[in-house]
C-alpha atoms as a PDB file:
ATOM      1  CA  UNK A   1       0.000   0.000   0.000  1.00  0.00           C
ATOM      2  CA  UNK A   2       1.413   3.362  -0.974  1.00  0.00           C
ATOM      3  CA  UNK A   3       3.325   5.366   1.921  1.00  0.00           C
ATOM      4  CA  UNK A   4       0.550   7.889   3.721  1.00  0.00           C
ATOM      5  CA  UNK A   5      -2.559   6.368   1.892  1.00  0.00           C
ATOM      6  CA  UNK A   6      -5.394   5.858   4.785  1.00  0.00           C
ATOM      7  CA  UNK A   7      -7.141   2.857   5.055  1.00  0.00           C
ATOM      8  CA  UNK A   8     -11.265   3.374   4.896  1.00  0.00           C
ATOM      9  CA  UNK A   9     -14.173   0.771   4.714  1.00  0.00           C
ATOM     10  CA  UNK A  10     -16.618  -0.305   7.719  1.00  0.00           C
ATOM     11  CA  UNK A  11     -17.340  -3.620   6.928  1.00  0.00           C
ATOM     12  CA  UNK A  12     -16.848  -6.457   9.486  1.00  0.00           C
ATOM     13  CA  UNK A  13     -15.562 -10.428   9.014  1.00  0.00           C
ATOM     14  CA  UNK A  14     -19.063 -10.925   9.624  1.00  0.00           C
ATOM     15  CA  UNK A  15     -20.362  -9.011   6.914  1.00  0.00           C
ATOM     16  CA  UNK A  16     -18.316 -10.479   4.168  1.00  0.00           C
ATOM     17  CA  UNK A  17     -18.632 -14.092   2.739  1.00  0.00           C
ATOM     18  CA  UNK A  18     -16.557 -16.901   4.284  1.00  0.00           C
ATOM     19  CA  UNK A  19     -13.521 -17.180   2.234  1.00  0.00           C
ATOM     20  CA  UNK A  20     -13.775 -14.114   1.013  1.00  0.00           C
ATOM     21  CA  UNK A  21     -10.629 -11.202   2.083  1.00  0.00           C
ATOM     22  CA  UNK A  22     -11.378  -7.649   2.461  1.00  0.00           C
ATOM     23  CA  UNK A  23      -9.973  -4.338   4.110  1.00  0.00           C
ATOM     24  CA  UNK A  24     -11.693  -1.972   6.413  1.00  0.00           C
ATOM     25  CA  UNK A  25     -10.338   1.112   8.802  1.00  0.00           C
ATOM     26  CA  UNK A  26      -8.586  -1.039  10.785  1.00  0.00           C
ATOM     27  CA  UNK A  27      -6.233  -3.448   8.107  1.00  0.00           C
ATOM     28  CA  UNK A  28      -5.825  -5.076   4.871  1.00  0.00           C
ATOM     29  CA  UNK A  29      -6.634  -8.502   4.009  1.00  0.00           C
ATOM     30  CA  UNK A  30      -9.155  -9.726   6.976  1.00  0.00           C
ATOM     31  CA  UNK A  31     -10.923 -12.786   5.852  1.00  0.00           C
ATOM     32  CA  UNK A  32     -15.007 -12.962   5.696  1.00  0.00           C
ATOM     33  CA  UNK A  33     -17.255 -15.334   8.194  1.00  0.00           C
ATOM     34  CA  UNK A  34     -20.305 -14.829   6.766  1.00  0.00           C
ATOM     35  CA  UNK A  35     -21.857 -18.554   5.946  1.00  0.00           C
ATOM     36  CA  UNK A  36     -22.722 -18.764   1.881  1.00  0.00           C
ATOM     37  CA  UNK A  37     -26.638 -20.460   2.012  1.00  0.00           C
ATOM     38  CA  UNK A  38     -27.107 -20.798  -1.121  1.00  0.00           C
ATOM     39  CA  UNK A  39     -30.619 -21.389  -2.097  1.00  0.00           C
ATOM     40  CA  UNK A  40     -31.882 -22.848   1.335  1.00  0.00           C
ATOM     41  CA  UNK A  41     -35.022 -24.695   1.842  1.00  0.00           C
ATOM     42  CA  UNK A  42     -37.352 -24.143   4.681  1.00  0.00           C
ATOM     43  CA  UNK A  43     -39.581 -26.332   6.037  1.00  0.00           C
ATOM     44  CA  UNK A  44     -42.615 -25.168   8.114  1.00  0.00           C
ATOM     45  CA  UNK A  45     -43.307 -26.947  11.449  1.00  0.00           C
ATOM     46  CA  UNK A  46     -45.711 -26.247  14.173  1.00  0.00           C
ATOM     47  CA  UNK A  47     -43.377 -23.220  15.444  1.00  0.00           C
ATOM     48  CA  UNK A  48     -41.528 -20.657  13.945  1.00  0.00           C
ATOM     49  CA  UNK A  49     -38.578 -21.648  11.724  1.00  0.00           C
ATOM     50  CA  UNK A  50     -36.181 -19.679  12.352  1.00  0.00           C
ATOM     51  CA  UNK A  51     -33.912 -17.994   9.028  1.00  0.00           C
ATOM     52  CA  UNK A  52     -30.310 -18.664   9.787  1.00  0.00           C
ATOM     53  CA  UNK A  53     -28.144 -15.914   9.644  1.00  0.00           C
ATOM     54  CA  UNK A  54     -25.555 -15.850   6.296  1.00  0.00           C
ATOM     55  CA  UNK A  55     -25.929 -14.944   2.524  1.00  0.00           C
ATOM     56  CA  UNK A  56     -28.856 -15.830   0.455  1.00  0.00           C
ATOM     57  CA  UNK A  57     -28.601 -15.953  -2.926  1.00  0.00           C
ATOM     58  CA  UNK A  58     -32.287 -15.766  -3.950  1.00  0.00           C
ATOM     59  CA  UNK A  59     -33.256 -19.275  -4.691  1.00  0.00           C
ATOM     60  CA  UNK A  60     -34.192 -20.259  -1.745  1.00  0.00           C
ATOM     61  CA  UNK A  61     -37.705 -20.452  -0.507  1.00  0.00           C
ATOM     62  CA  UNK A  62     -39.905 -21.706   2.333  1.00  0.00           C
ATOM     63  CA  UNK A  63     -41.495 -25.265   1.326  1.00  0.00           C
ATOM     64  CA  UNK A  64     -45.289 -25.679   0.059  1.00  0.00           C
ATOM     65  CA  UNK A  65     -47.809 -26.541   2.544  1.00  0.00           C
ATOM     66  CA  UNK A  66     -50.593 -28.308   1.410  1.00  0.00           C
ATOM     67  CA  UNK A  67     -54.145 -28.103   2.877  1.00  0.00           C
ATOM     68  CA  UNK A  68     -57.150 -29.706   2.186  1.00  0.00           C
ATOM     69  CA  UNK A  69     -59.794 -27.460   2.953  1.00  0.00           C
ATOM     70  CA  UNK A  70     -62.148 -30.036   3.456  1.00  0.00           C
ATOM     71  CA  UNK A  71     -60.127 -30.840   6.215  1.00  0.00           C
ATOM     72  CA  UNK A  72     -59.983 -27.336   8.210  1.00  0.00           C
ATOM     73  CA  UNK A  73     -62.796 -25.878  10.526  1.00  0.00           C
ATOM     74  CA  UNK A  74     -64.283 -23.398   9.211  1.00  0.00           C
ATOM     75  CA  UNK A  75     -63.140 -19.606   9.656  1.00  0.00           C
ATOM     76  CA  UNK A  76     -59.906 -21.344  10.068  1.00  0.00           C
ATOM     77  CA  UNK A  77     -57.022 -20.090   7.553  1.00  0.00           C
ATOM     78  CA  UNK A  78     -53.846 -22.625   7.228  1.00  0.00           C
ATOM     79  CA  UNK A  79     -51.087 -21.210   4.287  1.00  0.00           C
ATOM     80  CA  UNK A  80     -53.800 -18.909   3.237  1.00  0.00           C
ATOM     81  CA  UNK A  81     -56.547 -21.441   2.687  1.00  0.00           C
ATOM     82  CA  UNK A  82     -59.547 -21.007   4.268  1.00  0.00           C
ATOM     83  CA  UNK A  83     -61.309 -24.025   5.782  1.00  0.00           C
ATOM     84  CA  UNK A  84     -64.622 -25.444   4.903  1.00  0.00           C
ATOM     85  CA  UNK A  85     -65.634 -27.931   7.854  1.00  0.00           C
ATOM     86  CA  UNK A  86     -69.275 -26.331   9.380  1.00  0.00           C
ATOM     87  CA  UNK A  87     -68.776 -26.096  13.148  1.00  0.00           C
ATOM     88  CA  UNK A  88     -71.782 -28.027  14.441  1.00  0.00           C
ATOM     89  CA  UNK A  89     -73.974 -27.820  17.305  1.00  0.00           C
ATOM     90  CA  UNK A  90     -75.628 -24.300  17.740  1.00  0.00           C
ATOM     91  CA  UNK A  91     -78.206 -24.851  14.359  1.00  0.00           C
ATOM     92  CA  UNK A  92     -81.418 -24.578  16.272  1.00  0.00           C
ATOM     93  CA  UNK A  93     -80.440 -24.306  19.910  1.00  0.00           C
ATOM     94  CA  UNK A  94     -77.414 -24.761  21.725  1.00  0.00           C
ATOM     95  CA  UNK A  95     -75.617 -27.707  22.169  1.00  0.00           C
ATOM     96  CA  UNK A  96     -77.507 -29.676  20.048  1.00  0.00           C
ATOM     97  CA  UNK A  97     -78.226 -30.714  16.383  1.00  0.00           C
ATOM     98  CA  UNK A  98     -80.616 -32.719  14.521  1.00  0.00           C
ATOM     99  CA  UNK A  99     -80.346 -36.197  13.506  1.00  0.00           C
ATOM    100  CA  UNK A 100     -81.869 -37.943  10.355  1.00  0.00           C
ATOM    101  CA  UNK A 101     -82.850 -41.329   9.536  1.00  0.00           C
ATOM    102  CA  UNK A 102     -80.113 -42.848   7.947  1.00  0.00           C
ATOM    103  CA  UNK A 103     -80.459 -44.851   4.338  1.00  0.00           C
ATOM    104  CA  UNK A 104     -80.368 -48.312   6.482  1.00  0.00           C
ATOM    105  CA  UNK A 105     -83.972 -49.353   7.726  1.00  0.00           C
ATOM    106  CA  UNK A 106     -84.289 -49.936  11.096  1.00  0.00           C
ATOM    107  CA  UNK A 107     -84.302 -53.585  12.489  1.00  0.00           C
ATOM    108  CA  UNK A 108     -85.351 -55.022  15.841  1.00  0.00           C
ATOM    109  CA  UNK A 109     -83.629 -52.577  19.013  1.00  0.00           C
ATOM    110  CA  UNK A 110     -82.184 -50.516  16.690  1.00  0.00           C
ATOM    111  CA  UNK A 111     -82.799 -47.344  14.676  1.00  0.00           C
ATOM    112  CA  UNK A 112     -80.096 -46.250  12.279  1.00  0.00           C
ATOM    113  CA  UNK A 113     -79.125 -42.385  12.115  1.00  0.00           C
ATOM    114  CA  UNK A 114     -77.121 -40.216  10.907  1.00  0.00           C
ATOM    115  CA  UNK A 115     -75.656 -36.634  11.470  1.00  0.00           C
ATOM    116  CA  UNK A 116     -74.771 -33.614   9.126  1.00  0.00           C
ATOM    117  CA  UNK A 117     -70.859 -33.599   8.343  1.00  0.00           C
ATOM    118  CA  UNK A 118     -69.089 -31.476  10.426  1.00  0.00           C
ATOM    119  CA  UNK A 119     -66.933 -30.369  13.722  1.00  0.00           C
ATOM    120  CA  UNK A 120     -68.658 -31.033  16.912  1.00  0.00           C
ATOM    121  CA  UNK A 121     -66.030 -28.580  18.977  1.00  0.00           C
ATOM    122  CA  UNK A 122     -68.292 -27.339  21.509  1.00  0.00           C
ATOM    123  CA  UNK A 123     -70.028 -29.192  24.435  1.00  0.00           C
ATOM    124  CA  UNK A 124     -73.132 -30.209  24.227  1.00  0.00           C
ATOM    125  CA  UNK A 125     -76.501 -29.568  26.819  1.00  0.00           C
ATOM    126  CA  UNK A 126     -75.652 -33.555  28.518  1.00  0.00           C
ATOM    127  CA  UNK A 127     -72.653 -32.207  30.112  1.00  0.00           C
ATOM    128  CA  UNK A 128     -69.240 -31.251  29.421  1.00  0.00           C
ATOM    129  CA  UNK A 129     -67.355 -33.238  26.682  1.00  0.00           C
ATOM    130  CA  UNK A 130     -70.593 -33.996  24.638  1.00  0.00           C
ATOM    131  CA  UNK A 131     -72.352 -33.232  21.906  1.00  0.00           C
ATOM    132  CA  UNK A 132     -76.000 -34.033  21.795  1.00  0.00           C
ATOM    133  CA  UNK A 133     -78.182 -35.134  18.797  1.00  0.00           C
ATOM    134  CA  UNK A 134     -82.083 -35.330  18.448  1.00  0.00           C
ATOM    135  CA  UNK A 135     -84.524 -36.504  16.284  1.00  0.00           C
ATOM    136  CA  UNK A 136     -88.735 -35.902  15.919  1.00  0.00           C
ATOM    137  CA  UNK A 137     -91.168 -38.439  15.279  1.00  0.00           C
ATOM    138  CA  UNK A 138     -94.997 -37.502  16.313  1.00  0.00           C
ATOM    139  CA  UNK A 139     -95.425 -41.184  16.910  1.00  0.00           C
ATOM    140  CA  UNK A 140     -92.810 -41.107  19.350  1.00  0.00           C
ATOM    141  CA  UNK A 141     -95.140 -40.646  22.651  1.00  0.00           C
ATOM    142  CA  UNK A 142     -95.516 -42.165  25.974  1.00  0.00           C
ATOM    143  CA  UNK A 143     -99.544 -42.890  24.940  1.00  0.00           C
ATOM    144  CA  UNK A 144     -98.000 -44.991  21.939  1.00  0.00           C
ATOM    145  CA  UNK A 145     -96.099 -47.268  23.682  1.00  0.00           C
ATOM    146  CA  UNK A 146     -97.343 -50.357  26.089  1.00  0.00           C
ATOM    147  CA  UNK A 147     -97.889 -48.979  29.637  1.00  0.00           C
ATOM    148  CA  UNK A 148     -94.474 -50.293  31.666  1.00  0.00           C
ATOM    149  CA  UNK A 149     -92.277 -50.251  28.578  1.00  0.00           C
ATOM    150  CA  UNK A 150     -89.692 -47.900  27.621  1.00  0.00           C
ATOM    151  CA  UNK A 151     -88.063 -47.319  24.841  1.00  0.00           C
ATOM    152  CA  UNK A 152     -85.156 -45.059  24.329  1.00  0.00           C
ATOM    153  CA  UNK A 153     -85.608 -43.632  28.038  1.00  0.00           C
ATOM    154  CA  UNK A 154     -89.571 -42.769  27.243  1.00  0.00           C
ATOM    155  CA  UNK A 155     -91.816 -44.775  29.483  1.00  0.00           C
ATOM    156  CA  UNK A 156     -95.144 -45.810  28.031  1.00  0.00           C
ATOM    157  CA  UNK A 157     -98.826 -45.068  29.817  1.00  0.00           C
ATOM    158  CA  UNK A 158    -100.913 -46.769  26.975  1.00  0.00           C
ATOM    159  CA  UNK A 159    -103.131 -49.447  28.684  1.00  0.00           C
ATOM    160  CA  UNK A 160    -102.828 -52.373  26.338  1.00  0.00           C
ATOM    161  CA  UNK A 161    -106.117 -54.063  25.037  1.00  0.00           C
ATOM    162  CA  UNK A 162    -106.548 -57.533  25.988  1.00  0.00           C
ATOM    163  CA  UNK A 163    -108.918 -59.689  24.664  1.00  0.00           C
ATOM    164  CA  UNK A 164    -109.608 -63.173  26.101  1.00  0.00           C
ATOM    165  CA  UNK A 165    -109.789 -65.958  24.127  1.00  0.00           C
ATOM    166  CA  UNK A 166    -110.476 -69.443  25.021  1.00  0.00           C
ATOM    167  CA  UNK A 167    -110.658 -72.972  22.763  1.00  0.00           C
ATOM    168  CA  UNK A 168    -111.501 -76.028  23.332  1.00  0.00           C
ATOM    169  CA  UNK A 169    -113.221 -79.574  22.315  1.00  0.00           C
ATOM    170  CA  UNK A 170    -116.728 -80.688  23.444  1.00  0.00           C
ATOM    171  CA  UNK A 171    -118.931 -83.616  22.572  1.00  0.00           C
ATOM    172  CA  UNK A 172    -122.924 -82.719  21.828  1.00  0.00           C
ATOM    173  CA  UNK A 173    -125.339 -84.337  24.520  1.00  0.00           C
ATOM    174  CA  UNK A 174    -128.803 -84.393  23.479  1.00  0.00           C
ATOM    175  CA  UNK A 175    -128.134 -82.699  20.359  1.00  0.00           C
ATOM    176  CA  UNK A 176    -127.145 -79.749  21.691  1.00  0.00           C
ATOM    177  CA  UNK A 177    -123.769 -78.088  22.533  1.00  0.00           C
ATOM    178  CA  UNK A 178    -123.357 -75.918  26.592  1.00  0.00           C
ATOM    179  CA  UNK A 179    -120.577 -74.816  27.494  1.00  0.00           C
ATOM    180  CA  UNK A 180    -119.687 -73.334  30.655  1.00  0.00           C
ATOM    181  CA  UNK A 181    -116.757 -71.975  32.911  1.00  0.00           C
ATOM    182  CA  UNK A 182    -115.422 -69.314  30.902  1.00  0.00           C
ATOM    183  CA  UNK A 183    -113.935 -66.970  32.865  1.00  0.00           C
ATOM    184  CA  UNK A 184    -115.696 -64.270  31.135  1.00  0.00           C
ATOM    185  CA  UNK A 185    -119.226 -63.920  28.519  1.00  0.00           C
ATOM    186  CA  UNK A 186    -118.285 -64.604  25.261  1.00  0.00           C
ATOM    187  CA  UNK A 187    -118.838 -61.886  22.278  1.00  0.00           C
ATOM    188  CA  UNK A 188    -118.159 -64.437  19.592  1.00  0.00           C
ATOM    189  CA  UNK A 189    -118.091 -67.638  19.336  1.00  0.00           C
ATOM    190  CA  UNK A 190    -117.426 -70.207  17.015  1.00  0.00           C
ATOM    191  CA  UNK A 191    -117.976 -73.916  16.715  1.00  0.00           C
ATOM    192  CA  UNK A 192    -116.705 -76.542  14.583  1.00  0.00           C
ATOM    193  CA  UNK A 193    -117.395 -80.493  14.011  1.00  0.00           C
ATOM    194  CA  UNK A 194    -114.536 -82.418  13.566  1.00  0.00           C
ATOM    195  CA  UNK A 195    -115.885 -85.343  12.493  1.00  0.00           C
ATOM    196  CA  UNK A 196    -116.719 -85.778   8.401  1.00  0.00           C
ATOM    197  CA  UNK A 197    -119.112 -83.067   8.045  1.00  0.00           C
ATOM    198  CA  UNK A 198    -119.138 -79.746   7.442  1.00  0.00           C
ATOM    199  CA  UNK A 199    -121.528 -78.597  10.702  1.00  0.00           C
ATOM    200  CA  UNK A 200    -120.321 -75.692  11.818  1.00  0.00           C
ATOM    201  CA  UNK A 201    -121.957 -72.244  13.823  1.00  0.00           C
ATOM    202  CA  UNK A 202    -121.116 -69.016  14.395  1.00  0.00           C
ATOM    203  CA  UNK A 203    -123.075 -66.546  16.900  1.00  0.00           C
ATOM    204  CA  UNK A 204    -121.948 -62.936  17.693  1.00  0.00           C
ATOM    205  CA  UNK A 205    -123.306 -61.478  20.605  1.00  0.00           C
ATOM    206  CA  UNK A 206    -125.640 -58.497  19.952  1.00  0.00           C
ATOM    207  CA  UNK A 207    -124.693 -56.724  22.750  1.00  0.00           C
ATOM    208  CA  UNK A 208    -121.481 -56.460  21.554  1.00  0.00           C
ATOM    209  CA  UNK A 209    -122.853 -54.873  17.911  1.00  0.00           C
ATOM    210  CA  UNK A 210    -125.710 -52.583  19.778  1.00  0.00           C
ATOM    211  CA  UNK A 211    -128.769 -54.674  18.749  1.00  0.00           C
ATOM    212  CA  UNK A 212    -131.871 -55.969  20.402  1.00  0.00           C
ATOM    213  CA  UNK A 213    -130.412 -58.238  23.107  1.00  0.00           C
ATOM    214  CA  UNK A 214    -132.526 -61.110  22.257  1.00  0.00           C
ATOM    215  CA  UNK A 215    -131.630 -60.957  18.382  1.00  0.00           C
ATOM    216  CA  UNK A 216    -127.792 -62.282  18.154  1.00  0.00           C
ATOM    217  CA  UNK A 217    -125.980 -63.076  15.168  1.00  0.00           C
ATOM    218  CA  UNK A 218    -126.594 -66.672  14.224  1.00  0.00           C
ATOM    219  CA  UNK A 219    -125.012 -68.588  11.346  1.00  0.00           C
ATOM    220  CA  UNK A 220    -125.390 -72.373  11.516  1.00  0.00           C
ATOM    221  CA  UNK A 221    -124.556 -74.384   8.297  1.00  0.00           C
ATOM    222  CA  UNK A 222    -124.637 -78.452   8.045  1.00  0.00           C
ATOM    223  CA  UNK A 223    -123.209 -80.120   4.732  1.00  0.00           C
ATOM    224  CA  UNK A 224    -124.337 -77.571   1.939  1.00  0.00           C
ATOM    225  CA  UNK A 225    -127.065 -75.565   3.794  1.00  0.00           C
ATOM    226  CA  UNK A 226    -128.035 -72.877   6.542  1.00  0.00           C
ATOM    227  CA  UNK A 227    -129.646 -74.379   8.960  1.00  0.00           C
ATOM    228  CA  UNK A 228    -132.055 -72.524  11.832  1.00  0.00           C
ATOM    229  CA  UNK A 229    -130.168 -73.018  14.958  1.00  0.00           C
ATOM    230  CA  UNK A 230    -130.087 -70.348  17.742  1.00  0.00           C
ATOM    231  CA  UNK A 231    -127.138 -70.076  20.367  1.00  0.00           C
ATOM    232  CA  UNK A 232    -128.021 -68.523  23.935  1.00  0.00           C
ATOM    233  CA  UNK A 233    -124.649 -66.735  25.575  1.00  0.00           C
ATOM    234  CA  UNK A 234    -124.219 -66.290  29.429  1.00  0.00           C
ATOM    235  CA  UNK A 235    -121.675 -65.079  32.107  1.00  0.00           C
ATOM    236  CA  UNK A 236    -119.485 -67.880  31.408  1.00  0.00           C
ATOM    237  CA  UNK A 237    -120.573 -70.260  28.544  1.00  0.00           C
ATOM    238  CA  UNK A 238    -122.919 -70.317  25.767  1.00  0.00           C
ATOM    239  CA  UNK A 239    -125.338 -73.400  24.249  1.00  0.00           C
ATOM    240  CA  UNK A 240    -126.400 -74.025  21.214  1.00  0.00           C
ATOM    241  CA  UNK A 241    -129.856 -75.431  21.045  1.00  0.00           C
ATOM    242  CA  UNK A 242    -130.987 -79.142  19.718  1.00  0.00           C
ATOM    243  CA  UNK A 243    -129.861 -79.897  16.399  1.00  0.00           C
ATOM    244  CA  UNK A 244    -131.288 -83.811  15.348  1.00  0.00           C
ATOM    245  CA  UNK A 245    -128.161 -85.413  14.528  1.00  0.00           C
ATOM    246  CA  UNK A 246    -125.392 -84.040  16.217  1.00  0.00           C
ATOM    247  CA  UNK A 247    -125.468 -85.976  19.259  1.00  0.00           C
ATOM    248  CA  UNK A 248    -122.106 -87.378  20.601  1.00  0.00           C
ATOM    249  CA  UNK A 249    -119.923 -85.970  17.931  1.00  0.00           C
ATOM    250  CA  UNK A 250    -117.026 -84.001  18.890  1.00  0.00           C
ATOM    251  CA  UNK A 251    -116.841 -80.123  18.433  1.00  0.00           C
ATOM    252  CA  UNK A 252    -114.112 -77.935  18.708  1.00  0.00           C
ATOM    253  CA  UNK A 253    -114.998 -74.130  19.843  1.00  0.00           C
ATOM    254  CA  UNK A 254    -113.421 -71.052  20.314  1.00  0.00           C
ATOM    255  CA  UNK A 255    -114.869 -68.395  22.695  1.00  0.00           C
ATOM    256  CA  UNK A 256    -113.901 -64.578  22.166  1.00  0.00           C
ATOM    257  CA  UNK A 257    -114.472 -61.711  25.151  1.00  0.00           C
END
């Protein structure tokens, strides 16, 4: 270096590529430290990333990130995508949202359902870490289902209808058919012969159809014809007047309350 010349620059080893020699203020030939990057490749992670410190030449870049909306909440943003999953729950009131019948028919103890696609983030009205679903069916009341019976939690109050029914076999005495015992009276009743003929009655009680009490339904036919036979019903039995002919075959009946 020439005699008097002053030495000027303000750059630092730091500031100057690795490798690289230089002269500042305070000397000649000081050697750079700064690292050479190149064209560096960053790759995102759940916390920053940091940029290390050296010289970039302006290749580099920070790696894609790909996001499937589908698969972000919605009013969620991830690399500039916004997500498209509806946040369930709040629809019609809070905590809850409405169930459908799903495409499978339901089968004995089970109904199949299904819910609208979605997050289910917040908790639902059972308590904390649910979310609650509900579905409406009219049918679904405690006056349509068997007093003592519950189904799904909802205990039934309809009285069930029982009707009594009794059968049995009797042999005709005298021509004529009596019954008794029955634990109630009889509203129908029906009597067959099981031998090879085709006797057989049928009497309705006409209390039971809102007509004059001594007119009941009578309908008596031996072989090919209706025949005039009258039944009488009681508390407990019924009879079926003489018929010539009958006596000491075997009938089979069956009594309806």
């Amino acid at each position: 270096m020439p005699s008097g010349k002053k030495l000027v620059g303000n750059a630092v080893a730091g500031e100057v590529l690795t490798g690289k020699t230089f002269s500042n203020a305070t000397g000649n030939d000081k050697v750079g430290t700064m690292p050479d990057r190149a064209a560096m490749t960053l790759i995102p992670g759940a916390s920053d990333v940091a940029i290390p410190a050296g010289y970039h030449n302006g290749a580099g870049k920070v790696s894609k990130v790909a996001v499937d909306p589908s698969k972000v909440l919605s009013g969620t943003v991830i690399a500039g995508i916004a997500g498209t999953i509806p946040l369930r729950g709040n629809e019609e009131y809070a905590g809850w949202s409405r169930a459908t019948l799903g495409p499978v028919p339901a089968t004995e103890a089970r109904s199949h359902m299904r819910i609208p696609l979605g997050a289910y983030l917040n908790d639902g009205a059972n308590g904390s870490g649910y979310q609650a679903i509900f579905l409406d069916d009219p049918n679904f009341t405690a006056k349509n289902i068997v007093a003592g019976v519950s189904i799904f939690g909802l205990l039934g109050t309809r009285t069930p209808l029982t009707i009594p029914v009794r059968t049995g076999t009797i042999a005709s005495v005298n021509d004529a058919l009596n019954v008794s015992g029955l634990d109630f009276r009889p509203k129908m009743i029906i009597v067959a012969c099981t031998a090879a003929t085709t006797f057989w009655g049928l009497c309705i009680d006409s209390n039971a159809i809102g007509v004059h009490p001594y007119n009941n339904v009578n309908l008596v036919r031996d072989n090919n014809n209706y025949v005039s036979s009258k039944f009488s019903i009681n508390s407990d039995g019924f009879s079926m007047a003489s018929y010539a002919g009958i006596s000491g075959l075997q009938f089979v009946y069956i009594a309806v309350g």
